[in-house]
C-alpha atoms as a PDB file:
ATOM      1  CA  UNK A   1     -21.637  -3.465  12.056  1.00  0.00           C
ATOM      2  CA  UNK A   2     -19.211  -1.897  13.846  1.00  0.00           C
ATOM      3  CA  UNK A   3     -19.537   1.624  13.719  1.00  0.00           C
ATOM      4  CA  UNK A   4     -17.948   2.254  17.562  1.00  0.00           C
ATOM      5  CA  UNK A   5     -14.345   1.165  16.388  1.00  0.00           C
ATOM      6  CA  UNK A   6     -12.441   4.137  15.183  1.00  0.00           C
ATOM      7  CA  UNK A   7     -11.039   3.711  11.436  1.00  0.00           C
ATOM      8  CA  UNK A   8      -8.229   5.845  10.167  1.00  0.00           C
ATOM      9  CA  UNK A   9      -8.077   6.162   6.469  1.00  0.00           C
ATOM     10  CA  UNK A  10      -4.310   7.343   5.194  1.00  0.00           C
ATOM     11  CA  UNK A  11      -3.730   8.980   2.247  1.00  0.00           C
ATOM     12  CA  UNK A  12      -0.821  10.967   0.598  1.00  0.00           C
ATOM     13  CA  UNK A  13      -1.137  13.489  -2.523  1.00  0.00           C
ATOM     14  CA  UNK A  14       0.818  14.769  -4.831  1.00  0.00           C
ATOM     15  CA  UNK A  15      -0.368  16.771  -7.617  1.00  0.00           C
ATOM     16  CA  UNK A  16      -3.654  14.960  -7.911  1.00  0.00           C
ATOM     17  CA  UNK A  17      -5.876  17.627  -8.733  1.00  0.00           C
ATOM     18  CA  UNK A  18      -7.222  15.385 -11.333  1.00  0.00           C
ATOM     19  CA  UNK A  19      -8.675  12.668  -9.445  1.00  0.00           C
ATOM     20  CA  UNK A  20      -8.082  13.308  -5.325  1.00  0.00           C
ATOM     21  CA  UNK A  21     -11.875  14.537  -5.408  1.00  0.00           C
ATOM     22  CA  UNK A  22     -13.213  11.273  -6.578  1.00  0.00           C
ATOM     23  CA  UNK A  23     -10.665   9.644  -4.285  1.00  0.00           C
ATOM     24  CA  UNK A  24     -12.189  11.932  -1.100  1.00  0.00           C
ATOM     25  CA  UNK A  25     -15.545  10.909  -2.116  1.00  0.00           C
ATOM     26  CA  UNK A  26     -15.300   7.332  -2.393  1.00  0.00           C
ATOM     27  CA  UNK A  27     -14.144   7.105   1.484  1.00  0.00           C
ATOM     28  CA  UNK A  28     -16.789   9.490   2.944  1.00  0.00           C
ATOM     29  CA  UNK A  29     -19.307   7.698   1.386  1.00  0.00           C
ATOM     30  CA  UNK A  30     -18.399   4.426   3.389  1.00  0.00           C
ATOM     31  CA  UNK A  31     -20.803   2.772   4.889  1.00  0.00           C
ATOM     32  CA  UNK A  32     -18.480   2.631   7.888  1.00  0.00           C
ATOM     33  CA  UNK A  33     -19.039   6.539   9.122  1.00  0.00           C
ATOM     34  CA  UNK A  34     -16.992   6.065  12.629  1.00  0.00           C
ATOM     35  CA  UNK A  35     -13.753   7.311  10.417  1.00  0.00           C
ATOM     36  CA  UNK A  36     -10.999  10.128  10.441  1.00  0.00           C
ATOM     37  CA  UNK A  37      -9.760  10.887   7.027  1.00  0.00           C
ATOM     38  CA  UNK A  38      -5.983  11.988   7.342  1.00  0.00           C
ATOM     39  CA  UNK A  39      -4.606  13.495   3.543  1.00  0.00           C
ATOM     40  CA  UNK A  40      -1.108  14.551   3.471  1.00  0.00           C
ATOM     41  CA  UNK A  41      -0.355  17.477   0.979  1.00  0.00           C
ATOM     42  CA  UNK A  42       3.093  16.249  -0.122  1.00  0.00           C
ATOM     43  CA  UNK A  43       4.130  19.779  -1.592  1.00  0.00           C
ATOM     44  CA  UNK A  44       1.802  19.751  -4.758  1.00  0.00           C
ATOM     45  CA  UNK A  45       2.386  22.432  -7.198  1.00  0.00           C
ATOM     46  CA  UNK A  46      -1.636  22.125  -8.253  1.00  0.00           C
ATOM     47  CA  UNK A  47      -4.717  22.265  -6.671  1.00  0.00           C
ATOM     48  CA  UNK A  48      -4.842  18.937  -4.624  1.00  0.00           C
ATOM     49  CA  UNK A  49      -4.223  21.273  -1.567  1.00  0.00           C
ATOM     50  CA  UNK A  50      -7.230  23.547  -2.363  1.00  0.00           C
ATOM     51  CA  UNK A  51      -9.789  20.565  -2.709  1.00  0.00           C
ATOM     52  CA  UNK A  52      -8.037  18.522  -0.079  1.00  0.00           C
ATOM     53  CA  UNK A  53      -9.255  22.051   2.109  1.00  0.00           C
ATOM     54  CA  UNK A  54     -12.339  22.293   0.842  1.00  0.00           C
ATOM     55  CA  UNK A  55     -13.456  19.011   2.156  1.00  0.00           C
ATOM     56  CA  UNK A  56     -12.141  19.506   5.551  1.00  0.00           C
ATOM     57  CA  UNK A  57     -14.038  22.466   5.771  1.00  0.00           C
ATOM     58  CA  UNK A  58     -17.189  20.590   4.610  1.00  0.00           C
ATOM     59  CA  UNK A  59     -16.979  17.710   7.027  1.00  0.00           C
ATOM     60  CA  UNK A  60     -15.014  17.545   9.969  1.00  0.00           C
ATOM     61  CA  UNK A  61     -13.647  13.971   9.391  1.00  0.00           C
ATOM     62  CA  UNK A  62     -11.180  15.064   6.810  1.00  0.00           C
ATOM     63  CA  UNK A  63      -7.814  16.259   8.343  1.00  0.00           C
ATOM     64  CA  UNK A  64      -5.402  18.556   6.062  1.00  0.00           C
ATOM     65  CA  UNK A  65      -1.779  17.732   6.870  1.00  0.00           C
ATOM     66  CA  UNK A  66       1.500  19.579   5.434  1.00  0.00           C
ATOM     67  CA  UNK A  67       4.146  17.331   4.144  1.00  0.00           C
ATOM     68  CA  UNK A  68       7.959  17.946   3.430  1.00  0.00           C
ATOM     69  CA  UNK A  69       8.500  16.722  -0.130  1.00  0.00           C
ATOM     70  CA  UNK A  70      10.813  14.150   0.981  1.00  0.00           C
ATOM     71  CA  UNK A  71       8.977  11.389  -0.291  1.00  0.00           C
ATOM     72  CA  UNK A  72       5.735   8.952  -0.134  1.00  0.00           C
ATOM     73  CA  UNK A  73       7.416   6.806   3.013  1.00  0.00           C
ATOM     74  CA  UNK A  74       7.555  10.183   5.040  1.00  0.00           C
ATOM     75  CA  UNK A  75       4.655  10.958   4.116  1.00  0.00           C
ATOM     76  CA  UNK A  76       3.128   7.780   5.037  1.00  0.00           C
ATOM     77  CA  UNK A  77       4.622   7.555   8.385  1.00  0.00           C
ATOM     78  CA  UNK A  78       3.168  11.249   9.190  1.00  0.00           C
ATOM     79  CA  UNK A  79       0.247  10.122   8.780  1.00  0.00           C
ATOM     80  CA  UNK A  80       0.794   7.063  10.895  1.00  0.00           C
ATOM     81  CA  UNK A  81       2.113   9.244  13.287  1.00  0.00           C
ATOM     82  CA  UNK A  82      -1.483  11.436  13.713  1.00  0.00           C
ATOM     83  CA  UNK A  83      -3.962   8.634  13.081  1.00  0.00           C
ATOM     84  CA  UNK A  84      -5.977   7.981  15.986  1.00  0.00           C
ATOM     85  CA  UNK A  85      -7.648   5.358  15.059  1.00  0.00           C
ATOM     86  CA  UNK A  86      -7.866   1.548  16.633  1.00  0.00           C
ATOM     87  CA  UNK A  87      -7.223   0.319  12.860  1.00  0.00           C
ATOM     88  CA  UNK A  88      -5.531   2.256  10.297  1.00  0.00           C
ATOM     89  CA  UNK A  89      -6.583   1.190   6.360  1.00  0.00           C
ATOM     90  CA  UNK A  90      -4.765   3.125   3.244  1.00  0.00           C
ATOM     91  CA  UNK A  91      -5.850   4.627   0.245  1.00  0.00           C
ATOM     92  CA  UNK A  92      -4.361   6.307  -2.876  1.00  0.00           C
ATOM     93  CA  UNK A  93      -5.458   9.636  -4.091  1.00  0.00           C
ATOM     94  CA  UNK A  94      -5.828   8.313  -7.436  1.00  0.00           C
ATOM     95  CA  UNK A  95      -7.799   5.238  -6.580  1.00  0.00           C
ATOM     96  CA  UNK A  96     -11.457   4.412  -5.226  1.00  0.00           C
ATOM     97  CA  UNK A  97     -13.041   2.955  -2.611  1.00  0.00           C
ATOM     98  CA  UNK A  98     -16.004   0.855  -2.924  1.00  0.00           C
ATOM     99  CA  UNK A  99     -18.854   1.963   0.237  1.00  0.00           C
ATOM    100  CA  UNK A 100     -18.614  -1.006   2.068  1.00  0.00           C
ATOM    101  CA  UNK A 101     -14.998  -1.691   1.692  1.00  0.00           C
ATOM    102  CA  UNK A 102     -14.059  -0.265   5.479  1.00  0.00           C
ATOM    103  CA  UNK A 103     -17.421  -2.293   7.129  1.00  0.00           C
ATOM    104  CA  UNK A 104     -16.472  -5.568   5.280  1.00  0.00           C
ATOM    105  CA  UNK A 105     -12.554  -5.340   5.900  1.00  0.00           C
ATOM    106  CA  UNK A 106     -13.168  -4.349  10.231  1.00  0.00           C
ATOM    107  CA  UNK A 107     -15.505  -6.844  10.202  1.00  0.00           C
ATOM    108  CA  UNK A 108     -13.283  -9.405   9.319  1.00  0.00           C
ATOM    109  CA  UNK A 109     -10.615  -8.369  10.909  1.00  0.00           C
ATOM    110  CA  UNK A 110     -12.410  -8.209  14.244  1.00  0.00           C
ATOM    111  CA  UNK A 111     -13.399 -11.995  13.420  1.00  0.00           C
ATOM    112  CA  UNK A 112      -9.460 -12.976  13.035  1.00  0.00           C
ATOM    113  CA  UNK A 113      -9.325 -10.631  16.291  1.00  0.00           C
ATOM    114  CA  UNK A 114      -5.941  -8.779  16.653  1.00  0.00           C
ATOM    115  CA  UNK A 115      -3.224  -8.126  15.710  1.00  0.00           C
ATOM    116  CA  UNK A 116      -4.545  -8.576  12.426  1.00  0.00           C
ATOM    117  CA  UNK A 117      -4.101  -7.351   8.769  1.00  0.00           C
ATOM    118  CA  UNK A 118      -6.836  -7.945   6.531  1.00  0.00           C
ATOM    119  CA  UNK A 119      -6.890  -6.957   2.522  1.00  0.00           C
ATOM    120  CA  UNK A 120      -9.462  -8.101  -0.663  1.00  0.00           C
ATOM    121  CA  UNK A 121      -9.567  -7.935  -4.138  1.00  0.00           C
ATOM    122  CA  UNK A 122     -10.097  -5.580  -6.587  1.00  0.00           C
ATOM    123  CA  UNK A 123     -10.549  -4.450  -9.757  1.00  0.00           C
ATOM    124  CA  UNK A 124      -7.563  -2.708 -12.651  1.00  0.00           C
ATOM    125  CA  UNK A 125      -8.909   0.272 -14.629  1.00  0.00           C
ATOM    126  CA  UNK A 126      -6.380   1.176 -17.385  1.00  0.00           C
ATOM    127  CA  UNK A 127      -6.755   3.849 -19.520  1.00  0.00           C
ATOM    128  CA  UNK A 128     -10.182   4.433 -17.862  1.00  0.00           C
ATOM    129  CA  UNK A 129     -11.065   0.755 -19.321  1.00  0.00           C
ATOM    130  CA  UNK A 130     -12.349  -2.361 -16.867  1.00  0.00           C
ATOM    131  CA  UNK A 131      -9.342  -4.557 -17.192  1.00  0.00           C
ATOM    132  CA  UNK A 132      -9.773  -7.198 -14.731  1.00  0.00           C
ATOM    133  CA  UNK A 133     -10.358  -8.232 -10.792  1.00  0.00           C
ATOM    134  CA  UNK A 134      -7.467  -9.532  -8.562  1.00  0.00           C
ATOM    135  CA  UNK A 135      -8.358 -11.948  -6.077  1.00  0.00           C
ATOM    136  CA  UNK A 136      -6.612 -13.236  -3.235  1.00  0.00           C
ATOM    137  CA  UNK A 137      -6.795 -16.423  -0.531  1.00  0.00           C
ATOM    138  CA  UNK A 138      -8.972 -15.705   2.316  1.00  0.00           C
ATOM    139  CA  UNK A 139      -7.227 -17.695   5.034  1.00  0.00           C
ATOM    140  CA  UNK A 140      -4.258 -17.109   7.177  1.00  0.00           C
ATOM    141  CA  UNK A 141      -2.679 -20.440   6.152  1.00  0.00           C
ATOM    142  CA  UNK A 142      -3.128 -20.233   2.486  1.00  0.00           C
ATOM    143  CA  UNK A 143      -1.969 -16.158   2.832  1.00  0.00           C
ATOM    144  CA  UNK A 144       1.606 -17.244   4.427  1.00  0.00           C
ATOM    145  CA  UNK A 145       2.079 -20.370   2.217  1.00  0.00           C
ATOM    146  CA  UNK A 146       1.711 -18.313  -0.892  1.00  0.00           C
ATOM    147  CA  UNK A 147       4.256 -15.687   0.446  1.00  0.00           C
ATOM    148  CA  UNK A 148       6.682 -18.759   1.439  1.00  0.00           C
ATOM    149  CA  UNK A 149       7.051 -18.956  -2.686  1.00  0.00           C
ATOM    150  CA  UNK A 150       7.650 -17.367  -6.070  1.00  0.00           C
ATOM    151  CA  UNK A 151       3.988 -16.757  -5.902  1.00  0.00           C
ATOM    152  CA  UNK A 152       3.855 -13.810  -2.769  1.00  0.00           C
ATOM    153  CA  UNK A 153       2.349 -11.204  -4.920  1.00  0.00           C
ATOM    154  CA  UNK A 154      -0.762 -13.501  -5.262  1.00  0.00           C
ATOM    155  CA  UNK A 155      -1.281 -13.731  -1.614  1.00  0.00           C
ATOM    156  CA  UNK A 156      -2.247 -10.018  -0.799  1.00  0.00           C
ATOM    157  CA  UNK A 157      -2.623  -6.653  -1.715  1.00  0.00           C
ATOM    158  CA  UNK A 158      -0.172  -4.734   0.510  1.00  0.00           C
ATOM    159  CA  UNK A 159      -1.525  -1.227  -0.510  1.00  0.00           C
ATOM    160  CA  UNK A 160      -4.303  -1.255   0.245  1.00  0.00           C
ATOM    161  CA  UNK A 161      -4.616  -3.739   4.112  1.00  0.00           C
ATOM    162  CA  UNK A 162      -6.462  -2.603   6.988  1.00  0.00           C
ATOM    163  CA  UNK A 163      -4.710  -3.487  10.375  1.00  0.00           C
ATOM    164  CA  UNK A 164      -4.309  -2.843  14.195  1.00  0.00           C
ATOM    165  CA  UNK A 165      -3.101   0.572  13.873  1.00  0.00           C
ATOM    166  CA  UNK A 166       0.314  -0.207  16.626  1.00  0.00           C
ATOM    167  CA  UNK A 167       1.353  -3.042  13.927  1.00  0.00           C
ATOM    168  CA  UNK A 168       1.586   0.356  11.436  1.00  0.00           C
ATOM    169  CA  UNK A 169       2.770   2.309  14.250  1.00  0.00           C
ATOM    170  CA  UNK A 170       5.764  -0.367  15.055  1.00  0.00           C
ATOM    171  CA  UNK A 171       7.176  -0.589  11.883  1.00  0.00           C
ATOM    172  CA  UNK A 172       7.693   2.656  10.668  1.00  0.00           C
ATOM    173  CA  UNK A 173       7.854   2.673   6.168  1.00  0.00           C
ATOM    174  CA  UNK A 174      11.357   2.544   5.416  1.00  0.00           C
ATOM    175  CA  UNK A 175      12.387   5.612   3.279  1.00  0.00           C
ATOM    176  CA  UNK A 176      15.078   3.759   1.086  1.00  0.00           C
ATOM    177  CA  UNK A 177      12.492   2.319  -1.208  1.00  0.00           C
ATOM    178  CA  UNK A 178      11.851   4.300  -4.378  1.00  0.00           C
ATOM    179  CA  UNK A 179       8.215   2.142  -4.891  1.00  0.00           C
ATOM    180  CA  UNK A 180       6.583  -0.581  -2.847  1.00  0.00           C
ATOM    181  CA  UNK A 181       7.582   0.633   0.604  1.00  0.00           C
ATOM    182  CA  UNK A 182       4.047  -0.084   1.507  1.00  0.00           C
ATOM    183  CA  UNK A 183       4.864  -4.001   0.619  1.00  0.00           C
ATOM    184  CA  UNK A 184       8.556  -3.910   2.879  1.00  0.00           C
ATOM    185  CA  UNK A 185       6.272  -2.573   5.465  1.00  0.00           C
ATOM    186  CA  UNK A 186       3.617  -5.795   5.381  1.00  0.00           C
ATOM    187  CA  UNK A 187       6.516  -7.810   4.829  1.00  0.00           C
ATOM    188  CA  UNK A 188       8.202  -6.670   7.951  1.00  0.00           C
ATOM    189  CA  UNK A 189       4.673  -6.965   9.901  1.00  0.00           C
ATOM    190  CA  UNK A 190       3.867 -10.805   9.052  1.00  0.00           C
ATOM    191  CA  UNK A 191       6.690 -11.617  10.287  1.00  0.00           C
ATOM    192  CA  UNK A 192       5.297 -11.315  13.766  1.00  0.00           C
ATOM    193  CA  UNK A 193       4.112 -15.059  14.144  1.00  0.00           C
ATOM    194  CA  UNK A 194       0.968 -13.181  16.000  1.00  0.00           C
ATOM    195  CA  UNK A 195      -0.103 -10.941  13.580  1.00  0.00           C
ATOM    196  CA  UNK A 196      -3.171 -13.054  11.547  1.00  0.00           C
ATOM    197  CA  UNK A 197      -3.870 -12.444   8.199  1.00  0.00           C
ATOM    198  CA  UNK A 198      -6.668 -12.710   5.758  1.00  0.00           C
ATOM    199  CA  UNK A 199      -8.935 -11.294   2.645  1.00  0.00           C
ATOM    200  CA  UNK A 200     -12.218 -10.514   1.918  1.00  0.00           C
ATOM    201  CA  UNK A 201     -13.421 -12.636  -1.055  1.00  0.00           C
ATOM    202  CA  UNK A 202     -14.624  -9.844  -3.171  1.00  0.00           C
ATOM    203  CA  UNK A 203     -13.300  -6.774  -4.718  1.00  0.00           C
ATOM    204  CA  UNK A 204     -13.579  -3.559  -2.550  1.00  0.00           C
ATOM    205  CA  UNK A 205     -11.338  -1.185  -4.110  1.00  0.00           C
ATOM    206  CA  UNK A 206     -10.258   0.004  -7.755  1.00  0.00           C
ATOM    207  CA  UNK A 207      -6.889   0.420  -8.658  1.00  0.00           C
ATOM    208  CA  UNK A 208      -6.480   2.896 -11.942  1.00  0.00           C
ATOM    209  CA  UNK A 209      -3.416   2.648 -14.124  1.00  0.00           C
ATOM    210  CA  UNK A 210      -2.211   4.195 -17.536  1.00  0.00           C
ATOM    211  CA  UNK A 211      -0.403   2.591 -20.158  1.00  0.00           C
ATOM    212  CA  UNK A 212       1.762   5.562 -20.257  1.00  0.00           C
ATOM    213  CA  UNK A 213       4.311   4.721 -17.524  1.00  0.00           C
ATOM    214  CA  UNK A 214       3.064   0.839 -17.449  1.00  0.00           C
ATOM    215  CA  UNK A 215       6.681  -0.398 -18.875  1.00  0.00           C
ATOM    216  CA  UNK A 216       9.346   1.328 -16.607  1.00  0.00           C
ATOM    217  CA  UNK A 217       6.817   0.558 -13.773  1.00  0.00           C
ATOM    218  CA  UNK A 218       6.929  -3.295 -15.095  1.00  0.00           C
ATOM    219  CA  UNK A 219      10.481  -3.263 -14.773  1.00  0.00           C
ATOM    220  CA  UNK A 220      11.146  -1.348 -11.600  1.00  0.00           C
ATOM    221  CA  UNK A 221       8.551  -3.369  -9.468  1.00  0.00           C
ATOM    222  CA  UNK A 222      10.049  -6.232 -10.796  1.00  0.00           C
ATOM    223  CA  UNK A 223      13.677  -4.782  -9.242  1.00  0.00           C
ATOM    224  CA  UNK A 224      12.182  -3.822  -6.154  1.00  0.00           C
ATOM    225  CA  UNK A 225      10.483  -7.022  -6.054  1.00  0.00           C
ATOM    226  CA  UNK A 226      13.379  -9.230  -5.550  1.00  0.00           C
ATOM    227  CA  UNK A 227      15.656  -7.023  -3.815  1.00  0.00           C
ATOM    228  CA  UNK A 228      12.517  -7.299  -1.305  1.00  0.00           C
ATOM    229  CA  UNK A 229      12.151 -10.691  -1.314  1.00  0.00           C
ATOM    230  CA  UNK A 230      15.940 -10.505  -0.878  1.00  0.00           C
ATOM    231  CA  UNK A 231      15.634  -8.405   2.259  1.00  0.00           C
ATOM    232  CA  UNK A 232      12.974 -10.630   4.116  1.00  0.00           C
ATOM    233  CA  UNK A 233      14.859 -14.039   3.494  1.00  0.00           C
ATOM    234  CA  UNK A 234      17.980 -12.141   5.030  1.00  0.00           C
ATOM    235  CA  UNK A 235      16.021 -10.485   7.953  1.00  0.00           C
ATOM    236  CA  UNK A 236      15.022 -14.488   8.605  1.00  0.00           C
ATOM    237  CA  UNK A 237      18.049 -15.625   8.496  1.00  0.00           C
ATOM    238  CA  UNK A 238      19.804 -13.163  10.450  1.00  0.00           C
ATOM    239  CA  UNK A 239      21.756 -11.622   7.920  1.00  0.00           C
ATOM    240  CA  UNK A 240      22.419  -7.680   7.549  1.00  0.00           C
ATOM    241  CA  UNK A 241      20.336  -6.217   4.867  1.00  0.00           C
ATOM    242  CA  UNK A 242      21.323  -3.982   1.518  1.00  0.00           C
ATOM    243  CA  UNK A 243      20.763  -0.857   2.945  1.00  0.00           C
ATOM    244  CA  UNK A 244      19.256   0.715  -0.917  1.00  0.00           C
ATOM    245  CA  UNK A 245      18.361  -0.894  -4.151  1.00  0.00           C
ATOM    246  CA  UNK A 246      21.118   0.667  -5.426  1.00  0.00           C
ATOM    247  CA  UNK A 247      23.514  -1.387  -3.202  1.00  0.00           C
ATOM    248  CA  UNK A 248      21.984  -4.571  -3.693  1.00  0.00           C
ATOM    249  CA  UNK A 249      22.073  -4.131  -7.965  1.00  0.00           C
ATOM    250  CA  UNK A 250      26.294  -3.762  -7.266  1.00  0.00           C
ATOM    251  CA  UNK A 251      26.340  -6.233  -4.784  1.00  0.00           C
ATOM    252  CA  UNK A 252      24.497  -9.120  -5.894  1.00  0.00           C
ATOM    253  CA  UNK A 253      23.431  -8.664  -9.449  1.00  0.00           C
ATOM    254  CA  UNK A 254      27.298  -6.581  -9.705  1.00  0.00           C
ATOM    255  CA  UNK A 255      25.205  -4.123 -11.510  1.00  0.00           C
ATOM    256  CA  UNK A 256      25.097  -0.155 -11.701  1.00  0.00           C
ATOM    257  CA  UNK A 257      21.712   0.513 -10.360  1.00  0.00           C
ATOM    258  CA  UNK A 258      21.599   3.544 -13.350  1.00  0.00           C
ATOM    259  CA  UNK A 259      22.710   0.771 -15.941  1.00  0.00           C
ATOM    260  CA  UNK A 260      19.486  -1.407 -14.980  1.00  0.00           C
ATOM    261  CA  UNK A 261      17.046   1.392 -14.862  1.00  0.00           C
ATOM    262  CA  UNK A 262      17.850   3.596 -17.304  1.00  0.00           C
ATOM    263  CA  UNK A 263      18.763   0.846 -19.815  1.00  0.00           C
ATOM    264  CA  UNK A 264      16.349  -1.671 -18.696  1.00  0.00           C
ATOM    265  CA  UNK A 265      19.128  -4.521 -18.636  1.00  0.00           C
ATOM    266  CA  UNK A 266      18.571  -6.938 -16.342  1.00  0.00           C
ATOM    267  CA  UNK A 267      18.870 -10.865 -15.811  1.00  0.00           C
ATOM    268  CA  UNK A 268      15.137 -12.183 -15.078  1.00  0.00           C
ATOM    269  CA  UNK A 269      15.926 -15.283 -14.413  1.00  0.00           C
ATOM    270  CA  UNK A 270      15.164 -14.921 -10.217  1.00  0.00           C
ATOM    271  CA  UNK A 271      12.843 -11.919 -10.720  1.00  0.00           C
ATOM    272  CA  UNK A 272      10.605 -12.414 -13.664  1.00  0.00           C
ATOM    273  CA  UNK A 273       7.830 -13.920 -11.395  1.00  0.00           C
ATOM    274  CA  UNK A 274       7.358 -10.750  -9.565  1.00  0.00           C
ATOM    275  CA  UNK A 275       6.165  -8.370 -12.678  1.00  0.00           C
ATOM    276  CA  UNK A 276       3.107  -7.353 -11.687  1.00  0.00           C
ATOM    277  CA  UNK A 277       0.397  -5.725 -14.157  1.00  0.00           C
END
């Protein structure tokens, strides 16, 4: 173990009354106790900030932080911005973590040694039902040759990585992304030919979903998805990038962004392979 090293845990709310207490639990129970636990009360209209208080006031690794409303990539970088840990790992307030998920993720990463950005699997709840377990490659080579093809969203979990907290800290979220800012931000990290990458082999986390939103959340991570993968092949190849979703829909699919979401019209024949879920 490596219970000197200094883990920051980041996690934004928004009305999650219903589940932030299970969420709260899951990462004080870590094995791993050498942790801060930074929430961000992004303007909740229930009682996520009264529990969120409650536990700071029971243990003093739980830090209560304001946000503005303006969005999960502000929030995100707040809390990036206050961490003070040596590696930062996140964590959604509607989500668990399993106890040794921080030990087992550090350790590896301090094998790799740093920078590094280390993830695992895990398992899908939906509809409070066991669903299945994701798993990922373990090794650095396998990791980047996966992301190289159609196949990137099999190479890593980008919600849920623990990493050298100045790789966070040096590539700040990007607020144009509705969804899946967290994977523009690993996207923008690996490309540092330094930065080493890897995954547990097991599942340390569990990732709920409901069937209730499940097919406009197909569709839009499947648009974000490929005007993503758009962005990185452009960064790479030194070309400027769509500044919003909504410019790249007119631009390269010469599509109104509101005709593709709100109608669900799209041509899948370059983004299909990104639906996740």
């Amino acid at each position: 173990m490596h219970n000197d090293v200094l883990v920051s845990v980041l996690m934004p709310a928004q009305n999650e009354e219903l589940h932030i207490e299970r969420a709260i639990k899951s990462v004080l129970d870590q094995t791993h106790t050498n942790l801060e636990l930074l929430i961000i009360n992004d303007k909740s209209t229930d009682k996520t900030g009264e529990i969120i208080k409650k536990y700071s006031s029971i243990d003093k690794r739980v830090k209560y932080l304001e946000g503005n409303a303006t969005g999960v990539a502000d929030a995100r970088n707040i809390l990036q911005s206050e961490a003070k840990g040596k590696f930062f790992v996140n964590a959604d307030a509607d989500d668990f973590c399993k106890p040794q998920r921080i030990e087992k993720l550090l350790n590896y990463a301090l094998i790799l040694g740093e920078p590094s950005l280390v993830g695992s699997g895990f398992d899908i709840y939906k509809d409070g039902k066991f669903l299945r377990v994701e798993t990922f490659p373990t090794e650095h080579k396998e990791i980047k040759k996966r992301l190289s093809t159609t196949f990137s969203r099999y190479a890593i979990s980008a919600g849920q990585l623990l990493g050298t907290a100045e790789l966070f800290k040096k590539n700040p979220v990007q607020n144009k992304f509705k969804i899946m800012s967290d994977w523009d931000q690993f996207l923008r990290i690996q490309e540092n030919p330094d930065v080493k990458l890897g995954n547990v082999n097991e599942s340390l986390y569990i990732y709920y979903i409901n069937s209730g939103s499940m097919t406009r959340r197909k569709f839009e991570r499947s648009l974000y998805s490929a005007f993503l993968r758009d962005s990185e092949l452009r960064r790479l190849k030194g070309k400027k990038e769509f500044i919003s979703l909504s410019n790249y829909l007119n631009n390269f699919w010469k599509m109104p962004s509101s005709l593709a979401i709100n109608s669900f019209f799209i041509t899948t024949k370059y983004i299909q392979q990104f639906i996740v879920y």
